[in-house]
Protein backbone atom coordinates (compact mmCIF):
# COMPACT_ATOMS: atom_id res chain seq x y z
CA UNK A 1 142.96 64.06 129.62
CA UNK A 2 144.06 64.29 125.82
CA UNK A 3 142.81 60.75 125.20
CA UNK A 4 139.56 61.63 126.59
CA UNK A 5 139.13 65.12 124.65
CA UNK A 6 140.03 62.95 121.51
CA UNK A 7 137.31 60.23 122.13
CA UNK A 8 134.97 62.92 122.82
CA UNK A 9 135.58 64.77 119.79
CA UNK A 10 135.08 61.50 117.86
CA UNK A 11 131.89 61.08 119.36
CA UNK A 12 130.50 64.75 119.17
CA UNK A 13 130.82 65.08 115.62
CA UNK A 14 128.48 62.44 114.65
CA UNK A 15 125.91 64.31 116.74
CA UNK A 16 125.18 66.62 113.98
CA UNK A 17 122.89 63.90 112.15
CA UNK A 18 120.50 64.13 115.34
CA UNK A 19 120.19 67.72 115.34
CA UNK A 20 117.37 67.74 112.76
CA UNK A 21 115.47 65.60 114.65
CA UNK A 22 115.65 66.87 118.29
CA UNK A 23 115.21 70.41 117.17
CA UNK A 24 112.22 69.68 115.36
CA UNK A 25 110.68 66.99 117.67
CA UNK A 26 111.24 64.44 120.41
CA UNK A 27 111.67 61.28 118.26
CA UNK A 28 113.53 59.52 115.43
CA UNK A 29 112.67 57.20 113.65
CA UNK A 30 113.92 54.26 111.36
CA UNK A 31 112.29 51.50 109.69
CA UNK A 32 114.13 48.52 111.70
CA UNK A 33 115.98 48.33 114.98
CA UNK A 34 114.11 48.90 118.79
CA UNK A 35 111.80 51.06 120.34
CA UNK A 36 113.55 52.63 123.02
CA UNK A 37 111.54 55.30 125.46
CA UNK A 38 114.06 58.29 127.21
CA UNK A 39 112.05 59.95 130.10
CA UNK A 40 113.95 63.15 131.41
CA UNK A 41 111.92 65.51 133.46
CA UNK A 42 113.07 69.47 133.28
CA UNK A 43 113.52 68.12 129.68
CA UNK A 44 114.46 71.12 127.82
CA UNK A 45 117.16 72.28 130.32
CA UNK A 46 120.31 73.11 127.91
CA UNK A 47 122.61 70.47 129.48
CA UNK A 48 119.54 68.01 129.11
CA UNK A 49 119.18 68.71 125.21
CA UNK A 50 122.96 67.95 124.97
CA UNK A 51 122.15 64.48 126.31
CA UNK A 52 119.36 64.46 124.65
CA UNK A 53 121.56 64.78 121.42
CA UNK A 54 124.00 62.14 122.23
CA UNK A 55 121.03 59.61 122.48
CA UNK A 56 118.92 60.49 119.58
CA UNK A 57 122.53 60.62 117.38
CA UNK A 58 123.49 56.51 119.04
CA UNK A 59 119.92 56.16 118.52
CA UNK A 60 120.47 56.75 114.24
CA UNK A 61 123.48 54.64 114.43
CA UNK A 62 122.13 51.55 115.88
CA UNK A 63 118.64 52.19 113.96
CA UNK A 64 116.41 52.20 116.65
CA UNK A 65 113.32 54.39 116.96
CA UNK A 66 113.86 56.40 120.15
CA UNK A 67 111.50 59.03 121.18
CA UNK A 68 111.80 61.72 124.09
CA UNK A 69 109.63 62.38 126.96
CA UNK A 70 109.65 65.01 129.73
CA UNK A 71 108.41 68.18 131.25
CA UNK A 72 109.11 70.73 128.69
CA UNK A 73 108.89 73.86 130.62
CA UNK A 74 109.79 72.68 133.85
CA UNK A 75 112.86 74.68 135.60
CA UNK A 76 113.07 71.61 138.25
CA UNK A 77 113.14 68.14 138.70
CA UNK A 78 109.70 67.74 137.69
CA UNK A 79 108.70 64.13 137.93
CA UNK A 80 105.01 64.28 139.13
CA UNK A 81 104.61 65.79 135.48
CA UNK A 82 106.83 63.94 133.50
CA UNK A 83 105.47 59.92 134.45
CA UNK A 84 102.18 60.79 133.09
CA UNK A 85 103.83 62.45 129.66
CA UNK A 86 106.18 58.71 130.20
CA UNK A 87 102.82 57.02 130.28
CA UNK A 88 101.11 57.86 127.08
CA UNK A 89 103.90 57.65 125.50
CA UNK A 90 103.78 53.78 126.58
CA UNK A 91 99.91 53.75 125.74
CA UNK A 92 100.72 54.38 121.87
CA UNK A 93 103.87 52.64 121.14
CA UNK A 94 105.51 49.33 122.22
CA UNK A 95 108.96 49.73 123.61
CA UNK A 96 111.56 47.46 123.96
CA UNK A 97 113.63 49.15 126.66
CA UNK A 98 113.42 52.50 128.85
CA UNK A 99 115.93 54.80 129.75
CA UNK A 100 114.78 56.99 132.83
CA UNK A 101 116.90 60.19 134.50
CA UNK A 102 117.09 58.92 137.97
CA UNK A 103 118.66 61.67 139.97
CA UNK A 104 116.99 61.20 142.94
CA UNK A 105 115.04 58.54 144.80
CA UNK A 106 111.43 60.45 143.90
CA UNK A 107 111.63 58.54 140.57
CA UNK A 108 112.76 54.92 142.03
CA UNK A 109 109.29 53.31 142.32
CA UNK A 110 108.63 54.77 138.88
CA UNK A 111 111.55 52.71 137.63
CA UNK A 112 110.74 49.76 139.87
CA UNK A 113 107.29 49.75 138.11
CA UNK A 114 108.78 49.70 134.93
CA UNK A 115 110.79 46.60 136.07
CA UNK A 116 107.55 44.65 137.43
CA UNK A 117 106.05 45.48 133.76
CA UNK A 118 108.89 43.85 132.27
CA UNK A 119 110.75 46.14 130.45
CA UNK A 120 114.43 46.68 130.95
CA UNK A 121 115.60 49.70 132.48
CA UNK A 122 118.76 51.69 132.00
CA UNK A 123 119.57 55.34 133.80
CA UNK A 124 122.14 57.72 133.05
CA UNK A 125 124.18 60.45 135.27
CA UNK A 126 124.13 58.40 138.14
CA UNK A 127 125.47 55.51 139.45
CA UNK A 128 123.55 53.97 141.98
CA UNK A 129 124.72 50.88 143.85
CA UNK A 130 123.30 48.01 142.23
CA UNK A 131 120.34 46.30 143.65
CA UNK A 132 119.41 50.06 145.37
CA UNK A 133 116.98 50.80 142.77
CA UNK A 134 114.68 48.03 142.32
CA UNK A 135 113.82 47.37 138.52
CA UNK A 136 117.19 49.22 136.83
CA UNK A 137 119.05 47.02 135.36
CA UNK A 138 122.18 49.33 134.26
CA UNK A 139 123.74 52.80 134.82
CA UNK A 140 126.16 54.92 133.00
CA UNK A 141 127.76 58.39 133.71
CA UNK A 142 130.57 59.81 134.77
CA UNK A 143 132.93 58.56 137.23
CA UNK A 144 131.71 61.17 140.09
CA UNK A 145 133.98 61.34 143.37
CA UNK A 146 137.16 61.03 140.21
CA UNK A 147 134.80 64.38 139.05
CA UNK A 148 135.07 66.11 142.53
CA UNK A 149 138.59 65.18 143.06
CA UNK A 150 139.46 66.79 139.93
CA UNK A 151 137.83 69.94 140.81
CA UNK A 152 139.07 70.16 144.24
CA UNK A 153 142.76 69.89 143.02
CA UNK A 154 142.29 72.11 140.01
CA UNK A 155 141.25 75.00 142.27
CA UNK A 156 143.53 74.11 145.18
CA UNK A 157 146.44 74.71 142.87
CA UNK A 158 144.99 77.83 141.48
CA UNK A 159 144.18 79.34 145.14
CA UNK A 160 147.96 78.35 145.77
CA UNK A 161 146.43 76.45 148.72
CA UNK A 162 144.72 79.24 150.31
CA UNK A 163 141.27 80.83 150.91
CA UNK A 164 137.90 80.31 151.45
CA UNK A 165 135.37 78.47 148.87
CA UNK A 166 131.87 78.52 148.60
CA UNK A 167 130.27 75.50 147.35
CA UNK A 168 126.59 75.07 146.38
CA UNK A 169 124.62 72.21 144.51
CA UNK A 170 121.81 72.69 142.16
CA UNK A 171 119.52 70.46 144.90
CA UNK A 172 120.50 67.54 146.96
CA UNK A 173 120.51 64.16 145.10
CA UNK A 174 123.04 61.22 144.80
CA UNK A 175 124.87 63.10 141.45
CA UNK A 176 125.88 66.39 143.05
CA UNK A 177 126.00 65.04 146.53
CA UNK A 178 128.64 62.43 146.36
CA UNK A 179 130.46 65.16 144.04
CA UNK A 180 130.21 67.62 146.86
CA UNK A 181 131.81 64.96 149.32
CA UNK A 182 134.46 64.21 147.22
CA UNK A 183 135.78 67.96 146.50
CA UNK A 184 135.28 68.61 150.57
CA UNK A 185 138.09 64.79 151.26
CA UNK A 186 140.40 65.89 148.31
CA UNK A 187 140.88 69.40 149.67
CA UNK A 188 140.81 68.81 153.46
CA UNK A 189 143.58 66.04 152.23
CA UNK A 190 145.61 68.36 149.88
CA UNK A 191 145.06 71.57 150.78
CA UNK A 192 144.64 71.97 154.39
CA UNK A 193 144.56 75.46 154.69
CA UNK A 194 141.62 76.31 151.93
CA UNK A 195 138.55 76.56 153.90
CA UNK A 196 135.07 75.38 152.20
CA UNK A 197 131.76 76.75 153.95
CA UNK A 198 128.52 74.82 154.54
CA UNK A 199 127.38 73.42 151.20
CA UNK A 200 123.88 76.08 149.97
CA UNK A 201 121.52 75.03 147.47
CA UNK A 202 121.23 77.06 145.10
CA UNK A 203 118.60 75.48 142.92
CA UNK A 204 117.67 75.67 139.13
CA UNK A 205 116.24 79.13 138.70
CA UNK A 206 118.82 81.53 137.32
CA UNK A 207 117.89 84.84 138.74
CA UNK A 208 116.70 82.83 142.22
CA UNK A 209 120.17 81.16 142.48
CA UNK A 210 122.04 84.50 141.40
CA UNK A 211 120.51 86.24 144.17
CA UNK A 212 121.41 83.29 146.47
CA UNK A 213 125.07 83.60 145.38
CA UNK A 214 124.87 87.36 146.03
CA UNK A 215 123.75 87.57 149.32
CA UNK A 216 126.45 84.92 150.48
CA UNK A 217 128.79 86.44 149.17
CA UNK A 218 128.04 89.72 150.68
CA UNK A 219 128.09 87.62 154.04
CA UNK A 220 130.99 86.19 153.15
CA UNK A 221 133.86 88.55 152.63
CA UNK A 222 136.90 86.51 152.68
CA UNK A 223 135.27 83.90 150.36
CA UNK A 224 137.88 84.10 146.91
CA UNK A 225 136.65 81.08 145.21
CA UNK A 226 133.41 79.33 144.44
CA UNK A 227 132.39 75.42 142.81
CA UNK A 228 129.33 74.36 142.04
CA UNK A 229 127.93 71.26 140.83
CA UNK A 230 125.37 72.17 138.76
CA UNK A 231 125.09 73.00 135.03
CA UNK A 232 124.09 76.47 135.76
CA UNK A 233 126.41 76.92 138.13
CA UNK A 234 129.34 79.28 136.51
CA UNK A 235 126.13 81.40 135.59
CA UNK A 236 124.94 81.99 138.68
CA UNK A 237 128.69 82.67 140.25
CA UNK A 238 130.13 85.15 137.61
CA UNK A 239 126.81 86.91 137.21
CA UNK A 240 126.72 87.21 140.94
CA UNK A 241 131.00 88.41 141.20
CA UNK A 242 129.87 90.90 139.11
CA UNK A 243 126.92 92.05 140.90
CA UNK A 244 128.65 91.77 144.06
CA UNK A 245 131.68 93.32 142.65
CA UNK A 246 134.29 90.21 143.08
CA UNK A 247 135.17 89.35 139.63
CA UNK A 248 138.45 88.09 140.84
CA UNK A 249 136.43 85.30 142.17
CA UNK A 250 137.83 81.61 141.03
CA UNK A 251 134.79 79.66 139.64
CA UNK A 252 134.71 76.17 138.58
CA UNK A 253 131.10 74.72 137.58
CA UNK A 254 129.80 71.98 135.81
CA UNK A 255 129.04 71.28 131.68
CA UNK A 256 130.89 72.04 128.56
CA UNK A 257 127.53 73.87 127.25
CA UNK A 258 128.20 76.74 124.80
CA UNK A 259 127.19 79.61 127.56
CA UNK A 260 129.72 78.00 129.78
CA UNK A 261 132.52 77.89 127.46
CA UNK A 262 131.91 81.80 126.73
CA UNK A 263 132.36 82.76 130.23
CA UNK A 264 135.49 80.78 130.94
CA UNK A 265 136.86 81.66 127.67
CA UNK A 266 135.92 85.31 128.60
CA UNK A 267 137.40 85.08 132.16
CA UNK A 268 134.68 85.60 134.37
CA UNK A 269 135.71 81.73 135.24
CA UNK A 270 137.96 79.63 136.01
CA UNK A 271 137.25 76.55 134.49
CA UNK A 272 134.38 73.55 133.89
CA UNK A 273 134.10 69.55 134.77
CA UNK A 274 133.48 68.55 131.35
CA UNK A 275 130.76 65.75 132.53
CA UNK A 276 130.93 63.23 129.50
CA UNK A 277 127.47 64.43 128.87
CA UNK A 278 127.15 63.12 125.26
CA UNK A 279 128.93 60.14 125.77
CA UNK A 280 126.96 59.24 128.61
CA UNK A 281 123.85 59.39 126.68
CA UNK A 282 124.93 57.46 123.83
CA UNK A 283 126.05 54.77 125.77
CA UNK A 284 122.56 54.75 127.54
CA UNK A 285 121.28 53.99 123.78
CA UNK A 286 123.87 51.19 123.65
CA UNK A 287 123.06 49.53 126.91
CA UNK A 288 118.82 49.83 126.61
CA UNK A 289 119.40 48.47 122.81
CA UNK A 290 121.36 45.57 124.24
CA UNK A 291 119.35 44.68 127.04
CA UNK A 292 116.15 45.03 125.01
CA UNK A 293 117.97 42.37 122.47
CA UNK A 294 118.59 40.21 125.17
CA UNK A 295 122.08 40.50 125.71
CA UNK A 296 123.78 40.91 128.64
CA UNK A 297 125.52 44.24 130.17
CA UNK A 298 127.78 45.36 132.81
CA UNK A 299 125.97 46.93 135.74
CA UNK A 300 127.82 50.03 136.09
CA UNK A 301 129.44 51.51 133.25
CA UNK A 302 131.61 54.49 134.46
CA UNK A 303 133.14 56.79 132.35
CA UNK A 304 136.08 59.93 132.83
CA UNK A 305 135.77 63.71 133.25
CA UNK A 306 138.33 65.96 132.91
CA UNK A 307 138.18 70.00 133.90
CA UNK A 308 138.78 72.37 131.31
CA UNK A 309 139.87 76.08 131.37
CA UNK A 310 140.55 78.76 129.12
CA UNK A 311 143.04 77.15 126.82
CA UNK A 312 141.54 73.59 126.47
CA UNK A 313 138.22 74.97 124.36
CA UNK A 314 138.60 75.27 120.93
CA UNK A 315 137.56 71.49 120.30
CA UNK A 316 134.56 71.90 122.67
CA UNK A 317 133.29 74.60 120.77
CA UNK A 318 133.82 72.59 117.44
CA UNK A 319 131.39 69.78 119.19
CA UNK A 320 128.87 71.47 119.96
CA UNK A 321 128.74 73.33 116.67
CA UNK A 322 128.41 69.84 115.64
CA UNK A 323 126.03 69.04 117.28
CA UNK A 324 124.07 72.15 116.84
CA UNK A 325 124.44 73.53 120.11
């Protein structure tokens, strides 16, 4: 876990040259290198920006010209609306590589038309079997079910091996639901005795999915713990404790964003899966600037998460200050 916080901190702190850039547009821009085209629908989401800042700052290094496309306003997965945005984007510049969000299979023929047209095409977050998605030709993010695992034993251990956990996902795609399956093995294996209801979505809309998290756990007496996979996720549980009057609830959620961080460090959680957002990004930089140089990448390019509580988040706060978070 230390090496990992170290390499991240490394990385971070070179975000800060990006900031500029992403908060002031979509693009930068540099006299020699690649074009290289990031499509992210819900594009402003605050865990999106962060990736958004890990790219744009690998983007600088490498001297590419990257520029950022997506949905601005959307509060969900909003692809219908982001391809078009995608598309003009294509109409005025010529790209050497795209990197596409790929959550869920609603965007695969998108990619695979990308792949027809010739341009190589990387994704980020998710790790999709290769040859599942035709047209991508490499993925990056973190090492999910390792994510999941982590997270179930972290709040086994804190639950002393008993209770009852609610466990909701932001929607159902590849991302949260492997991580899902993986927390549900690790704890049946390790912790017998903690019971885990039905999986809920919860969805992306804060006061929807606080109201959600209210009324189960007004149905729900005996539940004492709660993980989600989503970046909103310790929002929606501590806001709805508090509502529902169970702030001794344990919480684990997703994302080392700065809102985050304040409620664990406040105690209204338990702890976060720091998801290598930033480095995940950056290395999506790496791999589209390779492939659109013609080299040759690995497929799958996994990388750690580790979960953080209270006393592990001075240096997170640090990075994203950094990065201008």
């Amino acid at each position: 876990m230390t090496n990992h916080k170290t390499a991240l901190g490394k990385a971070l702190l070179i975000a800060l040259t990006a900031t500029a850039a992403l908060a002031g547009g979509t693009a930068i821009s540099n006299a020699a290198g690649k074009n290289i085209l990031w499509v992210q629908p819900m594009r402003d989401h605050p865990v999106h920006r962060l990736m958004q800042a890990g790219f744009l700052a690998k983007c600088k290094e490498l001297g590419d010209t990257c520029e950022v496309v997506g949905n601005p306003s959307a509060t969900n997965y909003d692809v219908p609306a982001s391809i078009p945005l995608a598309e003009a984007a294509m109409a005025r510049t010529k790209f050497d590589a795209i990197a596409v969000y790929g959550p869920g299979p609603e965007i695969y023929p998108f990619i695979g038309k990308l792949g027809q047209e010739g341009f190589p095409v990387v994704t980020w977050h998710v790790l999709p079997a290769e040859g599942s998605v035709p047209g991508l030709k490499a993925a990056t993010g973190e090492d999910i079910p390792s994510a999941g695992n982590a997270a179930a034993i972290a709040m086994g251990e804190k639950l002393g091996g008993k209770g009852t956990i609610a466990l909701t996902q932001g929607s159902s795609n590849d991302t949260e639901n492997v991580m899902s399956d993986s927390f549900r093995k690790t704890m049946a294996a390790k912790f017998p005795d903690i019971k885990i209801l039905d999986t809920q979505m919860e969805g992306f809309e804060p006061s929807a999915a606080e109201g959600k998290a209210v009324a189960l756990l007004q149905g729900n007496p005996d539940v004492n713990a709660a993980f989600s996979t989503t970046g909103n996720g310790i929002q929606t549980w501590s806001g709805a404790a508090r509502k529902a009057g169970r702030e001794g609830l344990v919480i684990i959620g997703m994302d080392y964003i700065r809102q985050n961080l304040d409620i664990v460090k406040s105690g209204a959680a338990f702890g976060v899966v720091a998801q290598p957002l930033y480095e995940e990004s950056a290395k999506t930089a790496e791999l589209a600037n390779d492939l659109a140089e013609g080299k040759t990448v690995p497929y799958l390019n996994p990388l750690p998460a580790s979960v953080l509580t209270a006393a592990d988040l001075d240096p997170y706060y640090k990075m994203l200050d950094s990065a201008g978070q």
